[in-house]
C-alpha atoms as a PDB file:
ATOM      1  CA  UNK A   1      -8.955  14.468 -17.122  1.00  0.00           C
ATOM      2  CA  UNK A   2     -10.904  13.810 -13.749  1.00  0.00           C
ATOM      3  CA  UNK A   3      -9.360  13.470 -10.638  1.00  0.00           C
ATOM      4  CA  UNK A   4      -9.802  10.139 -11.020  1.00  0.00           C
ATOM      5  CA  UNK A   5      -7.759   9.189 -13.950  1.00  0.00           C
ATOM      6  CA  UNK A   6      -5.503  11.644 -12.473  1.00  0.00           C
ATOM      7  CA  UNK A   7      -4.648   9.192  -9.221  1.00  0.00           C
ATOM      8  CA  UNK A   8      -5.037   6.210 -11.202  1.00  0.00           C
ATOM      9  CA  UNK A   9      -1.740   6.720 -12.957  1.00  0.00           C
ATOM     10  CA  UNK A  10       0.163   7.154  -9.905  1.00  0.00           C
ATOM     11  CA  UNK A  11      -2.014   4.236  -9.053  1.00  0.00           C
ATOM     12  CA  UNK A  12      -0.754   1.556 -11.398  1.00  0.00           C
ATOM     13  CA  UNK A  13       2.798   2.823 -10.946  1.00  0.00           C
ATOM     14  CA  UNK A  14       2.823   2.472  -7.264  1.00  0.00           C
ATOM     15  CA  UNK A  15       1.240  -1.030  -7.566  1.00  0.00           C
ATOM     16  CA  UNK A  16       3.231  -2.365 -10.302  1.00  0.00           C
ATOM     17  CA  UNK A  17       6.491  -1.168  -8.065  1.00  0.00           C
ATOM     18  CA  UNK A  18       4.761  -2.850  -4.869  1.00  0.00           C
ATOM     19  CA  UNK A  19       4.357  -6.199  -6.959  1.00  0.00           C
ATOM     20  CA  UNK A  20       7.810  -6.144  -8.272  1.00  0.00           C
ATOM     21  CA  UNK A  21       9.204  -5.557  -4.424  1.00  0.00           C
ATOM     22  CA  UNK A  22       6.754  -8.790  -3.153  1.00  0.00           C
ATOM     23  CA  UNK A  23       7.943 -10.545  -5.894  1.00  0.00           C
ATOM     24  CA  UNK A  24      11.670 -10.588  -4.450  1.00  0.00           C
ATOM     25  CA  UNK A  25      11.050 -12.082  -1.162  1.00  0.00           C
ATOM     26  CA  UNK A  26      12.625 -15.048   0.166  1.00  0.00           C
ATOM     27  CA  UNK A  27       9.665 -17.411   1.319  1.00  0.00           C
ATOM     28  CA  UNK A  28      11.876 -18.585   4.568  1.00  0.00           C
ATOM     29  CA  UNK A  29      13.422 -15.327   5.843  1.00  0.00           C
ATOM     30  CA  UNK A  30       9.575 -14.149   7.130  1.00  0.00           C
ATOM     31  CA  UNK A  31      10.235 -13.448  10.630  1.00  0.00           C
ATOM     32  CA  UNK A  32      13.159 -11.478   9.701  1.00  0.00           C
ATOM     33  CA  UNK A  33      13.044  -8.083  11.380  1.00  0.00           C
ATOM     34  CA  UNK A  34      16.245  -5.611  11.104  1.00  0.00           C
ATOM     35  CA  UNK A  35      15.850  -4.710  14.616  1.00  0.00           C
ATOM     36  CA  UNK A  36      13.591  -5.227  17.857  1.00  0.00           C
ATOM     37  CA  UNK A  37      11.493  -2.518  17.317  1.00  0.00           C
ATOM     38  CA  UNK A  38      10.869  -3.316  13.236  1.00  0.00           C
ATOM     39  CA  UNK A  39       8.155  -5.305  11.902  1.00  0.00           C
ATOM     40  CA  UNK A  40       8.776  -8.489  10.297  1.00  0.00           C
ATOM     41  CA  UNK A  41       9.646  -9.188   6.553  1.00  0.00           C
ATOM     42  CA  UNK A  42       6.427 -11.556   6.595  1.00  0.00           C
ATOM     43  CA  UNK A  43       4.022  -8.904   8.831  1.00  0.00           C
ATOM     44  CA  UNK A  44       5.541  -5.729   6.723  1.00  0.00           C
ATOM     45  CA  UNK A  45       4.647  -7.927   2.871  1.00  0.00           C
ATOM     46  CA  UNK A  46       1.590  -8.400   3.738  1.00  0.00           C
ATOM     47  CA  UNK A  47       0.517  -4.866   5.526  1.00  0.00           C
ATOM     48  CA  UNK A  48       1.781  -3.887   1.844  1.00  0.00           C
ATOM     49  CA  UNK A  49      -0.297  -6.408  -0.087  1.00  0.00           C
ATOM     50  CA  UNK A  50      -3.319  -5.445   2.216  1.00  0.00           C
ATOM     51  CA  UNK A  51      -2.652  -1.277   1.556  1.00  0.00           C
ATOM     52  CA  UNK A  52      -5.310  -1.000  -1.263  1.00  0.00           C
ATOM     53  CA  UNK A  53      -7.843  -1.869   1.673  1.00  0.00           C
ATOM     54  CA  UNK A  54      -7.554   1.619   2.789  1.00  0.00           C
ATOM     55  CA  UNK A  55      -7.864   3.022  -0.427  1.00  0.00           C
ATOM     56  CA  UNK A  56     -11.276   1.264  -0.797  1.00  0.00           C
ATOM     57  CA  UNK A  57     -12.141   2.205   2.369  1.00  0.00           C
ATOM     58  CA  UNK A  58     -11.381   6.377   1.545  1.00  0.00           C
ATOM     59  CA  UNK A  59     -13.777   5.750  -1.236  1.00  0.00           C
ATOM     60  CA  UNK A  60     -16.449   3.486   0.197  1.00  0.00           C
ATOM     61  CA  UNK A  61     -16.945   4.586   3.603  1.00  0.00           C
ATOM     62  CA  UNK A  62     -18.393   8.233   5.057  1.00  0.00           C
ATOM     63  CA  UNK A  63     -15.013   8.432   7.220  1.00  0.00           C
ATOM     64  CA  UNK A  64     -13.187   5.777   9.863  1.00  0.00           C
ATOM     65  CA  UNK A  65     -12.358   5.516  12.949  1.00  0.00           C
ATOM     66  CA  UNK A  66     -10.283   3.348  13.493  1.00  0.00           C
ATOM     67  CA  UNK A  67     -10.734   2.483  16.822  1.00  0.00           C
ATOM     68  CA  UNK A  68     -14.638   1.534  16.044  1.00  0.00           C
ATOM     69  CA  UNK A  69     -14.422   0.120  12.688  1.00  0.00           C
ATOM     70  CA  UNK A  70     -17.104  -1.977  11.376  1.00  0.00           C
ATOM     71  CA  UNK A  71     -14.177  -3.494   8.757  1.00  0.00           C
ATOM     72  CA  UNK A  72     -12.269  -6.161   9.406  1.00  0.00           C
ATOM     73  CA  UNK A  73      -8.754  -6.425  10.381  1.00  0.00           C
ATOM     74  CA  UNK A  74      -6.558  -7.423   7.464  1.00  0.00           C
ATOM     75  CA  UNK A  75      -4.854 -10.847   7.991  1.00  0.00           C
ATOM     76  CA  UNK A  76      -1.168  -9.890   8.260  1.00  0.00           C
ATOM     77  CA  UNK A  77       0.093 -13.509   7.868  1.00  0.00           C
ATOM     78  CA  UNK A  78       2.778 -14.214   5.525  1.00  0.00           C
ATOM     79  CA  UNK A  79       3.267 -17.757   4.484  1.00  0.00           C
ATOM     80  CA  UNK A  80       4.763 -17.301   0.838  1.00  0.00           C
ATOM     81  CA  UNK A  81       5.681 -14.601  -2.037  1.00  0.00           C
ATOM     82  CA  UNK A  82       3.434 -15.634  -3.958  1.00  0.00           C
ATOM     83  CA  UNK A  83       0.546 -15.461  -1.336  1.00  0.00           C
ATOM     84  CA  UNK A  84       1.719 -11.625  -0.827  1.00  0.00           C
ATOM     85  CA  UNK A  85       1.600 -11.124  -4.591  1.00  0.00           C
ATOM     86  CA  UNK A  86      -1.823 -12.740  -4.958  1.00  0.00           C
ATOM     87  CA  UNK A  87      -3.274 -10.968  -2.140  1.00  0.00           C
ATOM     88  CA  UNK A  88      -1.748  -7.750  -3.747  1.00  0.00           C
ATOM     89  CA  UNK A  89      -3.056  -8.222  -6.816  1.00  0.00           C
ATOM     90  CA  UNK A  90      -6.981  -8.596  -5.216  1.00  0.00           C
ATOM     91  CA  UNK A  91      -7.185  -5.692  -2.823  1.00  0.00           C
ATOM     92  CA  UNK A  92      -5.862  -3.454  -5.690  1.00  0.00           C
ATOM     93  CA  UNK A  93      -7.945  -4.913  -8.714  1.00  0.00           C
ATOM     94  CA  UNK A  94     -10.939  -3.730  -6.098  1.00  0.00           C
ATOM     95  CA  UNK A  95      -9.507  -0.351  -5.047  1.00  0.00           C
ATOM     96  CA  UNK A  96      -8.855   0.334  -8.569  1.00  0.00           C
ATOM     97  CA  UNK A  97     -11.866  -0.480  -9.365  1.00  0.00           C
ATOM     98  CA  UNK A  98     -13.664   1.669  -6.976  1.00  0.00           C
ATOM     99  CA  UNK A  99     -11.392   4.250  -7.827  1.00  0.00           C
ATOM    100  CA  UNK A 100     -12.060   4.423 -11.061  1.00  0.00           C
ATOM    101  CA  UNK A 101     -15.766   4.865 -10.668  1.00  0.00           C
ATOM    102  CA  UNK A 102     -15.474   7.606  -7.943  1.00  0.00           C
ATOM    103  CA  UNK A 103     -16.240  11.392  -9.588  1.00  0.00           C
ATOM    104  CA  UNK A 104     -14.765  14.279  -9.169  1.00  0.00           C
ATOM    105  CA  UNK A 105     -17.455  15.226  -6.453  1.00  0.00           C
ATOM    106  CA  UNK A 106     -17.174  12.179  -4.180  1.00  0.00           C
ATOM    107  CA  UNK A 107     -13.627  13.194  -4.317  1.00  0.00           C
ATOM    108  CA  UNK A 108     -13.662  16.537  -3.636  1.00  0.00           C
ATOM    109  CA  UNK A 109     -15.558  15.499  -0.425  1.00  0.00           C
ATOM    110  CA  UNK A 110     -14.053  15.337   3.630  1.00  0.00           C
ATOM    111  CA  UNK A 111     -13.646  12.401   4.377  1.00  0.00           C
ATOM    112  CA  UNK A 112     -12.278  12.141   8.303  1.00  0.00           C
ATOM    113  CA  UNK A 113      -9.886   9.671   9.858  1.00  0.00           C
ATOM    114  CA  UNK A 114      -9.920   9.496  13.207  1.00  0.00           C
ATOM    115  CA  UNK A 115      -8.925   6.436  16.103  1.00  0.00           C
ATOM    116  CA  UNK A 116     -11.610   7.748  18.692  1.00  0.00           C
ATOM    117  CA  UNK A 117     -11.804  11.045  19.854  1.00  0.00           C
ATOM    118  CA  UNK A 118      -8.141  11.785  18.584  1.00  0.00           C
ATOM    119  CA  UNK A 119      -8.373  13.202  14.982  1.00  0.00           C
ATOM    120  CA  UNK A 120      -5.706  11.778  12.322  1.00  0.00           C
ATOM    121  CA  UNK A 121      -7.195  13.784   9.536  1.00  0.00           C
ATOM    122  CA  UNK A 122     -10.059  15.742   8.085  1.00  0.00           C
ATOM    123  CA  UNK A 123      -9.154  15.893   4.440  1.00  0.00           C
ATOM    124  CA  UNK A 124     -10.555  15.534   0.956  1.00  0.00           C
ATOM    125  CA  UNK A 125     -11.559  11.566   0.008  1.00  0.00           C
ATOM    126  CA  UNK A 126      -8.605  12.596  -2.579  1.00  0.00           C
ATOM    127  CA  UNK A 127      -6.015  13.699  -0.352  1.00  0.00           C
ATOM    128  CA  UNK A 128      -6.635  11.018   2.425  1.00  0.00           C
ATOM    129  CA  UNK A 129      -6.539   8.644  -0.913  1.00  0.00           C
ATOM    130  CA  UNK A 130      -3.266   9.921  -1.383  1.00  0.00           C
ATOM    131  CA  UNK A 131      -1.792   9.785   2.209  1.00  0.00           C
ATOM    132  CA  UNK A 132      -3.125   6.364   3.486  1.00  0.00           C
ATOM    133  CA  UNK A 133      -2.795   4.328   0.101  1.00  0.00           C
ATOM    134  CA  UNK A 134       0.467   6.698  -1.803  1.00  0.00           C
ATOM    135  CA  UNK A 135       2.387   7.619   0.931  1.00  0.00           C
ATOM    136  CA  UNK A 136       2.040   4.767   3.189  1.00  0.00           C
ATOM    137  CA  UNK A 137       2.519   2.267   0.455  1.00  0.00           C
ATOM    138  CA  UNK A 138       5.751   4.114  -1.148  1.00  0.00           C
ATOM    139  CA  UNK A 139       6.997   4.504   2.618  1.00  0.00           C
ATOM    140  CA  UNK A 140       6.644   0.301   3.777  1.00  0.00           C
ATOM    141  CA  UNK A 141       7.734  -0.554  -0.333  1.00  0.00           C
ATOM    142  CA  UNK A 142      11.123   1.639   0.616  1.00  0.00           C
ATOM    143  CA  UNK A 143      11.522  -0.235   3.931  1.00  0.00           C
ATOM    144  CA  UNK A 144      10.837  -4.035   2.367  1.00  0.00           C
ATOM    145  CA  UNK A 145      13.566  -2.526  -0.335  1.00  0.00           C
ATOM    146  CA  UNK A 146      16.067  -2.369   2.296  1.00  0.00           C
ATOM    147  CA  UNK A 147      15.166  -5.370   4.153  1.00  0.00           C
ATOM    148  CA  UNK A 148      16.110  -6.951   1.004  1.00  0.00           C
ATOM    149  CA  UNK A 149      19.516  -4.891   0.997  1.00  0.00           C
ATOM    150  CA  UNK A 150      20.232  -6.466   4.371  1.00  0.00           C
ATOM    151  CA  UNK A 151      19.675  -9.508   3.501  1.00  0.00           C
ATOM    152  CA  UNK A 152      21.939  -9.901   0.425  1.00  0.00           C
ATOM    153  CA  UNK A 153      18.682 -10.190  -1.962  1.00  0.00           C
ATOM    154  CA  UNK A 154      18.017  -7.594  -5.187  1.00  0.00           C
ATOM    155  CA  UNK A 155      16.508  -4.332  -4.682  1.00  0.00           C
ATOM    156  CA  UNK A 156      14.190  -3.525  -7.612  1.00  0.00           C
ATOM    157  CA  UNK A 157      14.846  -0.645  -9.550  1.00  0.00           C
ATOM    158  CA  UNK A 158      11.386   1.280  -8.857  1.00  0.00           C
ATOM    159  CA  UNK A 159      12.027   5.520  -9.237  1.00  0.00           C
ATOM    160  CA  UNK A 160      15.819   4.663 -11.011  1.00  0.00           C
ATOM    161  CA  UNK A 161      18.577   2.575 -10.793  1.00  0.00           C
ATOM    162  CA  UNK A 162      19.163   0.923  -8.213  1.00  0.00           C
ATOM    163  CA  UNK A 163      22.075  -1.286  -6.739  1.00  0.00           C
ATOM    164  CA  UNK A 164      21.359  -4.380  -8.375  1.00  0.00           C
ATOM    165  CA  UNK A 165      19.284  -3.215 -11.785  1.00  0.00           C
ATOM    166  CA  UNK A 166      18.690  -0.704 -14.517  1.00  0.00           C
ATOM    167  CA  UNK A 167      15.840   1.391 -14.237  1.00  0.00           C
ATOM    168  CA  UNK A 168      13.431   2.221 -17.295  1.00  0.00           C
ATOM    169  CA  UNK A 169      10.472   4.593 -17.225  1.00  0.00           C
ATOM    170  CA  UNK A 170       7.125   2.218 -17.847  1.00  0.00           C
END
């Protein structure tokens, strides 16, 4: 199995969970925000809809800086559940996509991350892959989950049970 195949089942997991999370947002409550310091609802949906982005970038660009990127910004503006879904399901049909065609070489390369001079990271493409599309998806899924909690709604079930629903392994 390459390295590849390898991420992409975590992949389509994390995805699929992502999608079932957008899915449960109320299209009115988008300027929600738990607490003056925490994104909004609508803001947060769509930084998760836009995630696969930087999994497309790990695997398409030599490295990033952010603070001199040649990409452009991803449009954070929320105007239905739907729209989050749909934009969801287009960044990560093309980050899948260039996933899926990366080998086990391109992978295995550095890839660095930096915003300037100031140095985020200097790991492999599959590592960064990992960190900026994984971990930072799973992490702003989780917090959507429990802006949902506070505001009476569902939480899916997405590693087991949760509150509101069974939990079965896909």
């Amino acid at each position: 199995m390459t390295i590849a195949e390898v991420l992409l089942e975590d992949y389509d997991n994390e995805i699929a969970n992502t999608r079932r999370t957008l899915e449960r947002l109320p299209d009115p409550l988008g300027d929600f925000a738990p607490h003056e310091k925490s994104m909004k609802l609508g803001k947060l949906a769509m930084h998760c809809a836009t995630m696969p982005l930087f999994g497309l970038y790990t695997m398409e660009d030599a490295d990033m800086d952010m603070a001199n990127s040649p990409r452009p910004q991803a449009d954070f503006t929320f105007t239905t559940a739907a729209n989050a879904v749909a934009r969801l399901d287009e960044t990560s049909a093309t980050c899948r996509a260039a996933l899926a065609a990366a080998s086990d070489e391109h992978l295995q390369q550095l890839w660095k991350f930096s915003f300037g001079e100031h140095l985020i990271s200097h790991d492999t493409r599959s590592k960064s892959f990992r960190s900026l599309c994984f971990d930072h998806l799973i992490h702003h899924t989780a917090q959507l989950g429990v802006y949902l909690r506070l505001n009476q709604l569902p939480v899916p079930a997405l590693y087991g049970p949760s509150a509101d629903e069974q939990w079965s392994p896909s």
